[in-house]
N, C-alpha and C. Protein backbone atom coordinates (compact mmCIF):
# COMPACT_ATOMS: atom_id res chain seq x y z
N UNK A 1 0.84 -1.18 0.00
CA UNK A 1 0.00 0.00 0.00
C UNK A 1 0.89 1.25 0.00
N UNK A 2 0.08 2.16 -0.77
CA UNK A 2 1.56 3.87 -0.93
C UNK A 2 1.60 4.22 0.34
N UNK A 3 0.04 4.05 1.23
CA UNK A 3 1.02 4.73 2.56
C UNK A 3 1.92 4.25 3.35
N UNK A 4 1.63 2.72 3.43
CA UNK A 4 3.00 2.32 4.21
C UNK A 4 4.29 2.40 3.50
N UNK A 5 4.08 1.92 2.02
CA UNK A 5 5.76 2.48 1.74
C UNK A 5 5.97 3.60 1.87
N UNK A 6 5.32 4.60 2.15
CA UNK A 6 5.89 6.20 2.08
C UNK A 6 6.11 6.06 3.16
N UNK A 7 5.32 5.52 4.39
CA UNK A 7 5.73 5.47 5.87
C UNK A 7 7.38 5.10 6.16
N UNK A 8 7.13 4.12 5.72
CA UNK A 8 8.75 3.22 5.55
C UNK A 8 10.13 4.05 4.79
N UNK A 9 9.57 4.18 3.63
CA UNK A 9 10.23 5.92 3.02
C UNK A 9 10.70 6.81 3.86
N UNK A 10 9.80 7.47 4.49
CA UNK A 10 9.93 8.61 5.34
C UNK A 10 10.39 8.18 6.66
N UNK A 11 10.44 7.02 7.27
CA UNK A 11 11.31 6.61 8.17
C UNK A 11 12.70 6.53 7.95
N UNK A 12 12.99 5.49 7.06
CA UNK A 12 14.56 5.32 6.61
C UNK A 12 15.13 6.82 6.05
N UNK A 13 13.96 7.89 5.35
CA UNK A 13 14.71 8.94 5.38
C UNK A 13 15.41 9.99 6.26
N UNK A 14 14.74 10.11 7.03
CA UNK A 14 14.26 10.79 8.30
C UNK A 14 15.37 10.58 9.19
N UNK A 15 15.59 8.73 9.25
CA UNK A 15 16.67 8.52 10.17
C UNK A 15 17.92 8.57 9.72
N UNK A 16 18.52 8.08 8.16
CA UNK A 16 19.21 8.18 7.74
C UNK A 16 19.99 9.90 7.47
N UNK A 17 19.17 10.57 7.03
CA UNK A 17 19.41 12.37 6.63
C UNK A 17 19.71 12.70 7.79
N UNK A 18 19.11 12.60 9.10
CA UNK A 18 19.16 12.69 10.31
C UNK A 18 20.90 12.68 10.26
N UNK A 19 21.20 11.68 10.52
CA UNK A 19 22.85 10.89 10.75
C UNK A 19 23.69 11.38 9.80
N UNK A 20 23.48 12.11 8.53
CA UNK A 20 24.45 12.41 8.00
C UNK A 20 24.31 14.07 7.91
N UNK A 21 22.96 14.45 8.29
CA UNK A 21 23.01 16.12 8.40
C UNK A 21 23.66 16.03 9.84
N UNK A 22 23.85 15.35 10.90
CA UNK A 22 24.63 15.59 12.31
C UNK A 22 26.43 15.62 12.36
N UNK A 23 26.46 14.60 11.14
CA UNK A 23 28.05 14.66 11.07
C UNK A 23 28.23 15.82 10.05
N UNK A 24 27.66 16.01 9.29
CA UNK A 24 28.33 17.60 8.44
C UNK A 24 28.01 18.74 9.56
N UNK A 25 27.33 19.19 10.27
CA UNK A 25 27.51 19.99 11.13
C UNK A 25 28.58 19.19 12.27
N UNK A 26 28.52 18.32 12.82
CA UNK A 26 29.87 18.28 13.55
C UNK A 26 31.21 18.27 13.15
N UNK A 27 31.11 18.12 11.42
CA UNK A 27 32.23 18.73 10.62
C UNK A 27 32.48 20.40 11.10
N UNK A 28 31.46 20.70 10.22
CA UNK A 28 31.27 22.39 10.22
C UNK A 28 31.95 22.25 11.72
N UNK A 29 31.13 22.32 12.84
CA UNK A 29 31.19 22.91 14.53
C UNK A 29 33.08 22.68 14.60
N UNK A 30 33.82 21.39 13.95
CA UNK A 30 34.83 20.80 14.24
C UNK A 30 35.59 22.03 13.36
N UNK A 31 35.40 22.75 12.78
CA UNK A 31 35.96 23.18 11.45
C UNK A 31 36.30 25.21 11.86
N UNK A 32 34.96 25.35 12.53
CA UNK A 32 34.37 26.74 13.60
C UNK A 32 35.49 27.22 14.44
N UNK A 33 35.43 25.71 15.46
CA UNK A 33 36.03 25.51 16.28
C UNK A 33 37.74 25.38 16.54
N UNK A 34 38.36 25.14 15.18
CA UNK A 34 39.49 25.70 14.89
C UNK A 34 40.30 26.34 14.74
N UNK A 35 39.25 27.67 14.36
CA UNK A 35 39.60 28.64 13.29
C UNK A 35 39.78 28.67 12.28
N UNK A 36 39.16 27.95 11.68
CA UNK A 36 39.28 27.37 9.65
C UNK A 36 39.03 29.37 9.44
N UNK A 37 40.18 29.61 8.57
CA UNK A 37 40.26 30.62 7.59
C UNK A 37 38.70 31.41 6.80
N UNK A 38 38.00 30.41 6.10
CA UNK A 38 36.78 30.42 6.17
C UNK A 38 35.70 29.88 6.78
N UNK A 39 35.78 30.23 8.38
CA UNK A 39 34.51 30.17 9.25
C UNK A 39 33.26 31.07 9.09
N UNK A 40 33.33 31.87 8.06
CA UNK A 40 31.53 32.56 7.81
C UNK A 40 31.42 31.70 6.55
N UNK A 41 32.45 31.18 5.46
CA UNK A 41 31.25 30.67 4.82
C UNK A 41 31.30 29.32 5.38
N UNK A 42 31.93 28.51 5.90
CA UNK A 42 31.34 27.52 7.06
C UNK A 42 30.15 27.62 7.58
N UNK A 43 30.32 28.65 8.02
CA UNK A 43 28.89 28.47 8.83
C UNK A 43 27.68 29.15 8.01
N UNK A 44 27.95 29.60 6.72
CA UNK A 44 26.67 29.76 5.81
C UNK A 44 26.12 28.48 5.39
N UNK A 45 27.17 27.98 5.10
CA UNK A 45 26.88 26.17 4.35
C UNK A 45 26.32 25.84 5.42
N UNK A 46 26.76 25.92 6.72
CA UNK A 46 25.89 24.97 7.57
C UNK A 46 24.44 25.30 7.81
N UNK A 47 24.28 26.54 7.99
CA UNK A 47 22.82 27.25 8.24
C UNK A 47 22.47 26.89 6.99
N UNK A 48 22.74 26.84 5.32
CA UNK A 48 21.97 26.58 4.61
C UNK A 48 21.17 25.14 4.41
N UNK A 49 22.66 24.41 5.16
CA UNK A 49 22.47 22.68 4.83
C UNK A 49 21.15 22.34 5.82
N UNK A 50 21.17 23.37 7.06
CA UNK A 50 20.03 22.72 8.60
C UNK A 50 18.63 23.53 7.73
N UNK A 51 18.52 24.48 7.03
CA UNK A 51 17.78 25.24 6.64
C UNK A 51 16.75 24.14 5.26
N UNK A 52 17.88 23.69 4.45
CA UNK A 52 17.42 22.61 3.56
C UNK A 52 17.11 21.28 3.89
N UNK A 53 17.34 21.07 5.04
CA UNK A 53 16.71 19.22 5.70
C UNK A 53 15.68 20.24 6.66
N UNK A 54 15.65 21.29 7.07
CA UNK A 54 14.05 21.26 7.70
C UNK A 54 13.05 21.18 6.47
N UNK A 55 13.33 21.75 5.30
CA UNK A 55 12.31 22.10 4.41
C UNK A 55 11.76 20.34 3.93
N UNK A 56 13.14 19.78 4.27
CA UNK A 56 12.84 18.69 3.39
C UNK A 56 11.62 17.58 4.65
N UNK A 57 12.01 18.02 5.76
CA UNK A 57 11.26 17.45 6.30
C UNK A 57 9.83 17.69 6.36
N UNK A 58 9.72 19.03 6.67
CA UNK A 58 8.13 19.96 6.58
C UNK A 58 8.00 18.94 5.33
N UNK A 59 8.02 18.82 3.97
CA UNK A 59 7.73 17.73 2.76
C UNK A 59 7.58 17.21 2.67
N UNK A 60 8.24 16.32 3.52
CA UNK A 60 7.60 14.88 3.67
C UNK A 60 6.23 14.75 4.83
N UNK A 61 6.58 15.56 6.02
CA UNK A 61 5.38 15.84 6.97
C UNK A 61 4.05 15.85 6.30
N UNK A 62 4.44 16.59 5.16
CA UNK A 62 3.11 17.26 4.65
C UNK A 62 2.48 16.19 3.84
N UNK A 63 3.44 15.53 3.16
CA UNK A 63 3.38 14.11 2.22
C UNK A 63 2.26 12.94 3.06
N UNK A 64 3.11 13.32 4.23
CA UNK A 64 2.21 11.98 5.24
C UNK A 64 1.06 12.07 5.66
N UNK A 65 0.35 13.56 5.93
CA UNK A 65 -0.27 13.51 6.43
C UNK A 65 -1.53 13.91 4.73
N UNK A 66 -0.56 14.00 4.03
CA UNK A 66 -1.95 13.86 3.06
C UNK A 66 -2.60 12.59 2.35
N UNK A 67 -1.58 11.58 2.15
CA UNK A 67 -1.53 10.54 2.45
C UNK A 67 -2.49 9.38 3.68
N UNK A 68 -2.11 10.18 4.63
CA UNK A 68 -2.86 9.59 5.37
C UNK A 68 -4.38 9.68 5.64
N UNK A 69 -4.69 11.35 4.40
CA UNK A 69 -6.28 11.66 5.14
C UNK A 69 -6.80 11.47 4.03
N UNK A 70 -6.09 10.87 2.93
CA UNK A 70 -6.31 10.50 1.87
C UNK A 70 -6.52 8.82 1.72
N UNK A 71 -5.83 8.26 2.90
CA UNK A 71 -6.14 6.60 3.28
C UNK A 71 -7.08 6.89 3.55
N UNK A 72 -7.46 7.34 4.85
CA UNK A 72 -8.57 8.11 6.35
C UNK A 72 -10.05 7.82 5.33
N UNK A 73 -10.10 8.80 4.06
CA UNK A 73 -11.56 8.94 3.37
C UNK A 73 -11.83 7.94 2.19
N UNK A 74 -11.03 7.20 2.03
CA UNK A 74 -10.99 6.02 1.01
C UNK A 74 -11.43 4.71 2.01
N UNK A 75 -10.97 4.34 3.02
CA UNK A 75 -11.65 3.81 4.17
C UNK A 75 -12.80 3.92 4.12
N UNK A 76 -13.33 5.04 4.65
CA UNK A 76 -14.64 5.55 5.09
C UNK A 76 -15.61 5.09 4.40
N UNK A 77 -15.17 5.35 2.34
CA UNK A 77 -16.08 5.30 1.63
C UNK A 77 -16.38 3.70 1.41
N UNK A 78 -15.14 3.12 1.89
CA UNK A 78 -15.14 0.77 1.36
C UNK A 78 -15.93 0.75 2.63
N UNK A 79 -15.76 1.25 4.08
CA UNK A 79 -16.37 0.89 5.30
C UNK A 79 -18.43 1.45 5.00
N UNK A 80 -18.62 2.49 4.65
CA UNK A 80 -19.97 2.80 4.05
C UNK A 80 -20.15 1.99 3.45
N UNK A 81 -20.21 1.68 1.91
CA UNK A 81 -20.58 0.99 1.00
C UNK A 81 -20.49 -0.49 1.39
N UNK A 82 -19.65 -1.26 1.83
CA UNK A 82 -19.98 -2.38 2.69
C UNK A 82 -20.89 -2.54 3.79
N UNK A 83 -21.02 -1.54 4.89
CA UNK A 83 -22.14 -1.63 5.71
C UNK A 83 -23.60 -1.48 4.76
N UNK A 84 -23.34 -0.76 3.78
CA UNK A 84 -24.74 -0.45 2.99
C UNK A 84 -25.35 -1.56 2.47
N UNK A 85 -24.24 -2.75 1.67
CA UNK A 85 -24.43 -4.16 0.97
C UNK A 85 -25.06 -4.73 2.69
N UNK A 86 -24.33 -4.73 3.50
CA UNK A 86 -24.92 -5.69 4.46
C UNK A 86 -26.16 -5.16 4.98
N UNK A 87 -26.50 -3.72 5.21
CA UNK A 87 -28.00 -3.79 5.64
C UNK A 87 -28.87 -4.18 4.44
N UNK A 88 -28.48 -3.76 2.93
CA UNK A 88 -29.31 -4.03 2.43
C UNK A 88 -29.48 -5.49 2.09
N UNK A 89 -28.76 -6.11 2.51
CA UNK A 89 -28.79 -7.45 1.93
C UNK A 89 -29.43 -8.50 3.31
N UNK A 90 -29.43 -8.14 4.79
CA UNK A 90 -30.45 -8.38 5.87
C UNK A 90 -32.14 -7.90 5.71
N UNK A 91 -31.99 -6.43 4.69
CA UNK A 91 -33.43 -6.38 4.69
C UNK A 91 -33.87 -7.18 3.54
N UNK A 92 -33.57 -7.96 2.53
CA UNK A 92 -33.87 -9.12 1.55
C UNK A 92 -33.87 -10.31 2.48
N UNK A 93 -32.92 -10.35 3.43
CA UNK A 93 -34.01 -11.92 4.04
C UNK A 93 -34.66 -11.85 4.59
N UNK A 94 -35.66 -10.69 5.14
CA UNK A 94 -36.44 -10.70 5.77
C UNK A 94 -37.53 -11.31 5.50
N UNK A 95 -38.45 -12.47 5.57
CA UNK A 95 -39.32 -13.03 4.83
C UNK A 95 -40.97 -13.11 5.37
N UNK A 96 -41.84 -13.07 4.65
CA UNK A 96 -43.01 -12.41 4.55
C UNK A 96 -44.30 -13.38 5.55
N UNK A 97 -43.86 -14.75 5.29
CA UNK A 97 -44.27 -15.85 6.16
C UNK A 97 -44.56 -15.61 7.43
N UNK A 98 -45.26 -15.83 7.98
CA UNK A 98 -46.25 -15.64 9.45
C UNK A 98 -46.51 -16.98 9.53
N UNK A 99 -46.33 -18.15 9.16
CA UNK A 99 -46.69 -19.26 9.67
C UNK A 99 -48.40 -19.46 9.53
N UNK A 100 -48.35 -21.26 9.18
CA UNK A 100 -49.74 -21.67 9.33
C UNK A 100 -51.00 -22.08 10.02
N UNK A 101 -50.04 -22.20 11.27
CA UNK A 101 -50.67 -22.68 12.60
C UNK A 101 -50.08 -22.35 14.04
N UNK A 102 -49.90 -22.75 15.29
CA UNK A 102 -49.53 -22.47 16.44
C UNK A 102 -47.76 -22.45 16.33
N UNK A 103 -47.82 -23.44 16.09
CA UNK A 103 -46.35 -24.20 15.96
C UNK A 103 -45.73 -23.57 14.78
N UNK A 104 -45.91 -23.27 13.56
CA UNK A 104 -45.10 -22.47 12.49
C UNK A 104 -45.19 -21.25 12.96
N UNK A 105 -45.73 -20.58 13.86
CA UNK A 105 -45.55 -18.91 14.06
C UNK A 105 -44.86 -19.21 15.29
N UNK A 106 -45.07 -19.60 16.28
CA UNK A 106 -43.90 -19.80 16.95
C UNK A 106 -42.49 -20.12 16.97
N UNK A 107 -42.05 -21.05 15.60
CA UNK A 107 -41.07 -21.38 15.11
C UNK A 107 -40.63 -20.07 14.24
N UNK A 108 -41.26 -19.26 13.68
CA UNK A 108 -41.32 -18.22 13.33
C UNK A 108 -40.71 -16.92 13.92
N UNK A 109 -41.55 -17.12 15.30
CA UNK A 109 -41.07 -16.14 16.04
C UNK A 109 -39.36 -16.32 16.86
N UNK A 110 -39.23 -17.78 16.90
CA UNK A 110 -37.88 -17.65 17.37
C UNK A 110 -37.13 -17.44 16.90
N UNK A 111 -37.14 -17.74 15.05
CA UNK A 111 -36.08 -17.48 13.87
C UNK A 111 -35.80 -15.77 14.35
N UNK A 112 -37.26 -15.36 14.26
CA UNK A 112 -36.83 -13.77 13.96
C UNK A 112 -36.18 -12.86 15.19
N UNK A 113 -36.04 -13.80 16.46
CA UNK A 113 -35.30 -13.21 17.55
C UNK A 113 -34.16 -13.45 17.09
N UNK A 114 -33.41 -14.51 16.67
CA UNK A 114 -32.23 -14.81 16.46
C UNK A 114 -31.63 -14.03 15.31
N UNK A 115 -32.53 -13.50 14.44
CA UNK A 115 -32.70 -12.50 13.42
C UNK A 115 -32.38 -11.23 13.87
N UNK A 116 -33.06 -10.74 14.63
CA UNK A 116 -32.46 -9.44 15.06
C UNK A 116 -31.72 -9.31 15.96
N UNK A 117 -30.91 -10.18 16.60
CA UNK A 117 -29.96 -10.44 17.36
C UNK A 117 -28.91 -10.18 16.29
N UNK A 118 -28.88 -11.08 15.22
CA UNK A 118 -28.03 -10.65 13.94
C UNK A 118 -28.15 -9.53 13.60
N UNK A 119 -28.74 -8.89 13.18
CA UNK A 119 -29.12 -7.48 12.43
C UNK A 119 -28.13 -6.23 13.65
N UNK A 120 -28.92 -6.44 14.55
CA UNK A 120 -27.86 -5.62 16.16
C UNK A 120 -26.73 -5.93 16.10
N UNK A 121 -26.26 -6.69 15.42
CA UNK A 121 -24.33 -6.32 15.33
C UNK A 121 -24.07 -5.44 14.64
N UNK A 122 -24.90 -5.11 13.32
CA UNK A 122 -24.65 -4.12 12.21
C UNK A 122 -24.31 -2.88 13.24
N UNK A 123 -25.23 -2.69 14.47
CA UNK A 123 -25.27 -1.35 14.76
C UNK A 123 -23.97 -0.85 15.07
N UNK A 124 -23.16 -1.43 15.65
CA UNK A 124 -21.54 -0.61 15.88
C UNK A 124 -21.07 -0.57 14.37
N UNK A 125 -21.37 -1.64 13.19
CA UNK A 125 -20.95 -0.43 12.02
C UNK A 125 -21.45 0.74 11.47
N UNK A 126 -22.69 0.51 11.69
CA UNK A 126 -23.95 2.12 11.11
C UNK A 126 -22.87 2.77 12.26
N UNK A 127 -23.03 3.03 13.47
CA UNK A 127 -22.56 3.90 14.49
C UNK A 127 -21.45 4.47 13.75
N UNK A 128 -19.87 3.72 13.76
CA UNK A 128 -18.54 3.75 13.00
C UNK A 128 -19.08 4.80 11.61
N UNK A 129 -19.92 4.08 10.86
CA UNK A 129 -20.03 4.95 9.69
C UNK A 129 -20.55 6.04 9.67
N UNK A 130 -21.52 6.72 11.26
CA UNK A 130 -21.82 8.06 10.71
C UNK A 130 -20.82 8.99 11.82
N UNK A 131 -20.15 8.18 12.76
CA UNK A 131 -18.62 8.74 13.14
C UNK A 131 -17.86 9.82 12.94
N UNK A 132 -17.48 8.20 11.54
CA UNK A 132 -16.31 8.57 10.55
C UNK A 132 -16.86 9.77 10.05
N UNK A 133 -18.31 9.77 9.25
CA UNK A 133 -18.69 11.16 8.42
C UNK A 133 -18.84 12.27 9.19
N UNK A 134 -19.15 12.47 10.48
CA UNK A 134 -19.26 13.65 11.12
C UNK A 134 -17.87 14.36 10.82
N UNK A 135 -17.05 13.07 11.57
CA UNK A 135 -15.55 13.71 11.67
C UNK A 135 -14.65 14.32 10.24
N UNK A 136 -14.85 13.67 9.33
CA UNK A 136 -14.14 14.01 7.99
C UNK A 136 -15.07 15.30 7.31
N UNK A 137 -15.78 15.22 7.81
CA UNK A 137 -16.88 16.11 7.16
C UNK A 137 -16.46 17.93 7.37
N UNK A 138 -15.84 18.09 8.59
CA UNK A 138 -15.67 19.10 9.22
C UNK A 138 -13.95 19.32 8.41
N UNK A 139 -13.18 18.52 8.35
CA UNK A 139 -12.38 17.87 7.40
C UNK A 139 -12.53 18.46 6.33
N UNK A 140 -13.55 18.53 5.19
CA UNK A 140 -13.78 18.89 3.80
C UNK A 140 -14.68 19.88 3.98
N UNK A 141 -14.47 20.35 2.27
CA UNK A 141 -15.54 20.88 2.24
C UNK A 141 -15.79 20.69 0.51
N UNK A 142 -17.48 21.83 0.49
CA UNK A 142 -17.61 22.10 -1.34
C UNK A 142 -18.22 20.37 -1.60
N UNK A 143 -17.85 19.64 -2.40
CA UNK A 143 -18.51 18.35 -3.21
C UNK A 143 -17.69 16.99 -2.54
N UNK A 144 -16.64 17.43 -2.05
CA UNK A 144 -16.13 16.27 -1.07
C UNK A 144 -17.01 16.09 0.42
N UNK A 145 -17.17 17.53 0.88
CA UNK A 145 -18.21 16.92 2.46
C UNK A 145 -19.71 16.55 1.81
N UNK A 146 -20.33 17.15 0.80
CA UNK A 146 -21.23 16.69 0.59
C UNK A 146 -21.40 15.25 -0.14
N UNK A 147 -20.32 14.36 -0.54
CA UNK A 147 -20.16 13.32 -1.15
C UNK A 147 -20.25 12.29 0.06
N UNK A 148 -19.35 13.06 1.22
CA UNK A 148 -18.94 11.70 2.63
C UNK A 148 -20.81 11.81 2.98
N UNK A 149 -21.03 12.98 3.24
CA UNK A 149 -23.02 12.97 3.61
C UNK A 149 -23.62 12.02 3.43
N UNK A 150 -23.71 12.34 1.74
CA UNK A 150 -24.49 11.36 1.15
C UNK A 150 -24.07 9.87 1.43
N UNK A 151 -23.50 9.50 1.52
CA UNK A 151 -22.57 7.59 1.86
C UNK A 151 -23.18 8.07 3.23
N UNK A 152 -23.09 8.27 3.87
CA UNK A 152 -23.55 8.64 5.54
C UNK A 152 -25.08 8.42 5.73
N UNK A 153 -25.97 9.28 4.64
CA UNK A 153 -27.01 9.16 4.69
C UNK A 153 -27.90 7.88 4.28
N UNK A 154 -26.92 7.40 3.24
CA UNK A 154 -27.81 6.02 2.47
C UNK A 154 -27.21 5.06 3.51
N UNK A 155 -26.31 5.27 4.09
CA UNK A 155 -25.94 4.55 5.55
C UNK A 155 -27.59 4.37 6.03
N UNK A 156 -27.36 5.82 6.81
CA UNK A 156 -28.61 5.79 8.11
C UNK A 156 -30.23 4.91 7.64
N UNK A 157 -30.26 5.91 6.23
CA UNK A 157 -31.45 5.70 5.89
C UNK A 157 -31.88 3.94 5.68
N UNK A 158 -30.75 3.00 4.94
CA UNK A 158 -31.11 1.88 4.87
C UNK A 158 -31.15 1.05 6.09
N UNK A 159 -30.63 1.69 7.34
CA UNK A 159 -30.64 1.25 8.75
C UNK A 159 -32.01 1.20 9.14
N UNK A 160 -32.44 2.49 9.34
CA UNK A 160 -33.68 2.89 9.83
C UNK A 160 -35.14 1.79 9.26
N UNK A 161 -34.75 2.01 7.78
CA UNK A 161 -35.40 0.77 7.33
C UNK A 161 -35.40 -0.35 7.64
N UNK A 162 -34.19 -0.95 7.74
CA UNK A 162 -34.12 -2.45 8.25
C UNK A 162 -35.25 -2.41 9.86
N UNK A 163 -34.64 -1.37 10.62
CA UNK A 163 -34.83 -1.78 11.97
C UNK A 163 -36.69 -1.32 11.73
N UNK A 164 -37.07 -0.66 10.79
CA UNK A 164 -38.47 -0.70 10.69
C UNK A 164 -38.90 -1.59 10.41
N UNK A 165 -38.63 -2.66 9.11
CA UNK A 165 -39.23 -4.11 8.98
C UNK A 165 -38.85 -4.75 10.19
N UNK A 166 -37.83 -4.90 10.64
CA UNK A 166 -37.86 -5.84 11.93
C UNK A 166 -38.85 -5.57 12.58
N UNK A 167 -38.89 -4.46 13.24
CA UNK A 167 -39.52 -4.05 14.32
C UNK A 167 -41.85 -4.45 13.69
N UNK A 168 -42.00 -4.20 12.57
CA UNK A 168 -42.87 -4.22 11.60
C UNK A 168 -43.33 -5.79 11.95
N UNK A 169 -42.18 -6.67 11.60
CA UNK A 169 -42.08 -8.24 11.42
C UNK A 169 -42.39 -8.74 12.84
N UNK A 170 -41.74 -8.29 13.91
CA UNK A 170 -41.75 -8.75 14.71
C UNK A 170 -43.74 -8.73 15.81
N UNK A 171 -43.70 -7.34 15.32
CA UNK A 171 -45.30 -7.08 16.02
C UNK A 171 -46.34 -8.07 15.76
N UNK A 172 -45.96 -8.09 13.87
CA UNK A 172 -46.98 -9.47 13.20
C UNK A 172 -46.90 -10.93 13.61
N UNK A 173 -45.75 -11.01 14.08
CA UNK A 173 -45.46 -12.83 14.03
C UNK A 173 -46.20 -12.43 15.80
N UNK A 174 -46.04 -11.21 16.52
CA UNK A 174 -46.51 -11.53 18.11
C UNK A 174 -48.58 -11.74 17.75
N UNK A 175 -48.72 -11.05 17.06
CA UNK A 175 -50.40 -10.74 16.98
C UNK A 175 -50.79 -12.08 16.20
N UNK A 176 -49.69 -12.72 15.33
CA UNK A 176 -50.64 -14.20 14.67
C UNK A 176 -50.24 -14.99 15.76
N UNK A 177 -49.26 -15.52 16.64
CA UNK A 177 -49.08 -15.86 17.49
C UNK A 177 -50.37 -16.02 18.45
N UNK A 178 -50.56 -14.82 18.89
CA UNK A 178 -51.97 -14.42 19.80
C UNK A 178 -52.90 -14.75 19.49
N UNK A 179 -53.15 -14.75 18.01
CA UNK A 179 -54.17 -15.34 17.43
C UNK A 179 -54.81 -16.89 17.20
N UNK A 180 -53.69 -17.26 17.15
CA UNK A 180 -53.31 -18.65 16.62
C UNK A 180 -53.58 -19.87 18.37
N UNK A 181 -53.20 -18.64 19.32
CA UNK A 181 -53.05 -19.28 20.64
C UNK A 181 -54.81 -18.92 20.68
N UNK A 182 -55.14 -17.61 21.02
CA UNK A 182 -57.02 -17.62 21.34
C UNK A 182 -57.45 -18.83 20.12
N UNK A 183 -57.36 -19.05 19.00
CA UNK A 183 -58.38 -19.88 18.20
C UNK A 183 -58.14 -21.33 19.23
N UNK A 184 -56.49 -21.57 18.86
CA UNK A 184 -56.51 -23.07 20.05
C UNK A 184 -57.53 -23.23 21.26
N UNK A 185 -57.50 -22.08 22.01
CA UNK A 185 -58.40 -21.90 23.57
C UNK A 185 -59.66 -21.96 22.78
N UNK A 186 -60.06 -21.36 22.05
CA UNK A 186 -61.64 -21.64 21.64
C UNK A 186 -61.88 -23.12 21.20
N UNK A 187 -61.05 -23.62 20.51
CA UNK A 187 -61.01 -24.69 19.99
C UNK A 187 -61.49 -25.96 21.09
N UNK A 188 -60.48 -25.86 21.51
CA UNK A 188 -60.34 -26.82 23.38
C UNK A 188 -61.73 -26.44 23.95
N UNK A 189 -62.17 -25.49 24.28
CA UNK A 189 -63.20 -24.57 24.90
C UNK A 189 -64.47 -25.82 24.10
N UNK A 190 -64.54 -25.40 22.92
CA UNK A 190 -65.78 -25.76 22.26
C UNK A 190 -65.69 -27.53 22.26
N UNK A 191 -64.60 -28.75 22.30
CA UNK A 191 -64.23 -29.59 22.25
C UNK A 191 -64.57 -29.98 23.65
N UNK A 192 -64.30 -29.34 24.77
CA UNK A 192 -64.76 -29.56 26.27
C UNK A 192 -66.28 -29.34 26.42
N UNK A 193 -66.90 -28.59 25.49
CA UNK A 193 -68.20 -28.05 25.78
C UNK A 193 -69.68 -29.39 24.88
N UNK A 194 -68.47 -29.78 23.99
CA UNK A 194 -69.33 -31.08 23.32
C UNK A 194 -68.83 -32.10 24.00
N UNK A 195 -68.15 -32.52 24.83
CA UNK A 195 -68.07 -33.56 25.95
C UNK A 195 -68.49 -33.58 26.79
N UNK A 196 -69.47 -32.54 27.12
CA UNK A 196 -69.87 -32.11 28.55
C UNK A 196 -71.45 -32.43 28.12
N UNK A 197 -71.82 -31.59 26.31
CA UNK A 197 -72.92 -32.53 26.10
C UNK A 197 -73.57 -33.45 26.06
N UNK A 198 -72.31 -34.35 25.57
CA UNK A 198 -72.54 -35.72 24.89
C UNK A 198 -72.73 -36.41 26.48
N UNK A 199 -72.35 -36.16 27.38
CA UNK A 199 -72.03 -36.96 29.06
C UNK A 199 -73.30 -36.46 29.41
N UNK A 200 -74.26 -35.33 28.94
CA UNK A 200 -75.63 -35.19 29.78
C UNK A 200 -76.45 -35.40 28.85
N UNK A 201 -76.16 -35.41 27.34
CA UNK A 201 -77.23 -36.39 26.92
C UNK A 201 -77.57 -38.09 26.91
N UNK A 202 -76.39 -38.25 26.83
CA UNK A 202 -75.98 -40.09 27.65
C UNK A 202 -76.60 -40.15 28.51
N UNK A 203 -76.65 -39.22 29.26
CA UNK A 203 -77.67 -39.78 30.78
C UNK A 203 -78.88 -40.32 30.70
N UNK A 204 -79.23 -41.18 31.52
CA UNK A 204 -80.28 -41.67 31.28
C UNK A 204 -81.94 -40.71 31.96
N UNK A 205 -82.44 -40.50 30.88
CA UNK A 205 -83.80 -38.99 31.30
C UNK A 205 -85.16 -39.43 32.35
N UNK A 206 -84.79 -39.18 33.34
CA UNK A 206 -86.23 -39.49 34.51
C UNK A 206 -87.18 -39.76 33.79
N UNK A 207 -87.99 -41.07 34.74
CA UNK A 207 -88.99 -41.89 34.27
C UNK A 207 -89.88 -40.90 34.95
């Protein structure tokens, strides 16, 4: 990746320039310190040589850190667009089925706990992704902050959705559930109530 080799770059430079801009000034200082004949332009060369490795450093400083906020928003945008595939691709399995009887909506209903148990991990990436955009945002400006927004927004917005069908899914599978349980009780109810007949019409009717 360019930023770590530039990292690596700018290390070995850094340390190396370092070590050889210290011995030409401890030349120079060794040279000062003599009385070398020409000690002003000695010491011009040297002020020019410390003058030309700061610049060179500020250059590379500047290298790194553009580099780096240039990794920073290329991130942002693979970390968005992947959280976006995964909510949108949790709200496609969401499936429409309510079950046929007591036992399929109940089986129903446990899938879809375990379901949004899944879906609730997404949330520390939605979180991460509108983070990142607050923070870079303040960062840019003009068609770059409004570009991180938008990835931010089709973030939130396909979130909000998901957690609306869940939340949607989940009410339905509780109310056929409920339903499915009162018909059983009526069921039993009316099944107890023709056994109770059939035992007092069996009886035998006073002579």
């Amino acid at each position: 990746m360019l930023r770590d080799k530039f990292r690596e770059f700018s290390r070995d430079t850094s340390s190396i320039g370092q070590e050889r801009v210290d011995g030409v000034n401890g030349l120079a200082d060794a040279l000062i310190a003599a009385g070398h004949s020409e000690n002003a332009t000695v010491a011009e060369w040297k002020d020019g040589l410390n003058e030309a490795w700061a610049d060179l450093l500020e250059l590379i400083d500047t290298r790194s850190q553009m580099l780096a906020a240039s990794y920073e928003l290329h991130r942002f945008y693979h970390d968005a667009r992947e959280t976006l595939a995964q909510v949108q691709h949790k709200q496609k399995q969401l499936p429409e089925e309510v079950g046929r009887d007591l036992n399929t909506a109940e089986a129903m209903q446990r899938m879809h706990t375990a379901y949004e148990h899944d879906i609730q991990a997404l949330s520390a990436q939605v979180q991460q992704v509108q983070e990142d955009a607050a923070r870079l945002e303040k960062a840019y400006a003009g068609e770059k902050a409004a570009d991180i927004r938008r990835h931010e927004q089709a973030v939130s917005q396909a979130w909000a959705e998901l957690r609306g069908s869940s939340q949607g899914r989940r009410r339905l599978l509780l109310d056929t559930v409920d339903k499915f349980r009162f018909l059983r009780a009526v069921r039993d109810l009316l099944l107890w109530m023709d056994g109770v007949r059939l035992q007092i019409e069996g009886q035998e009717r006073p002579r």
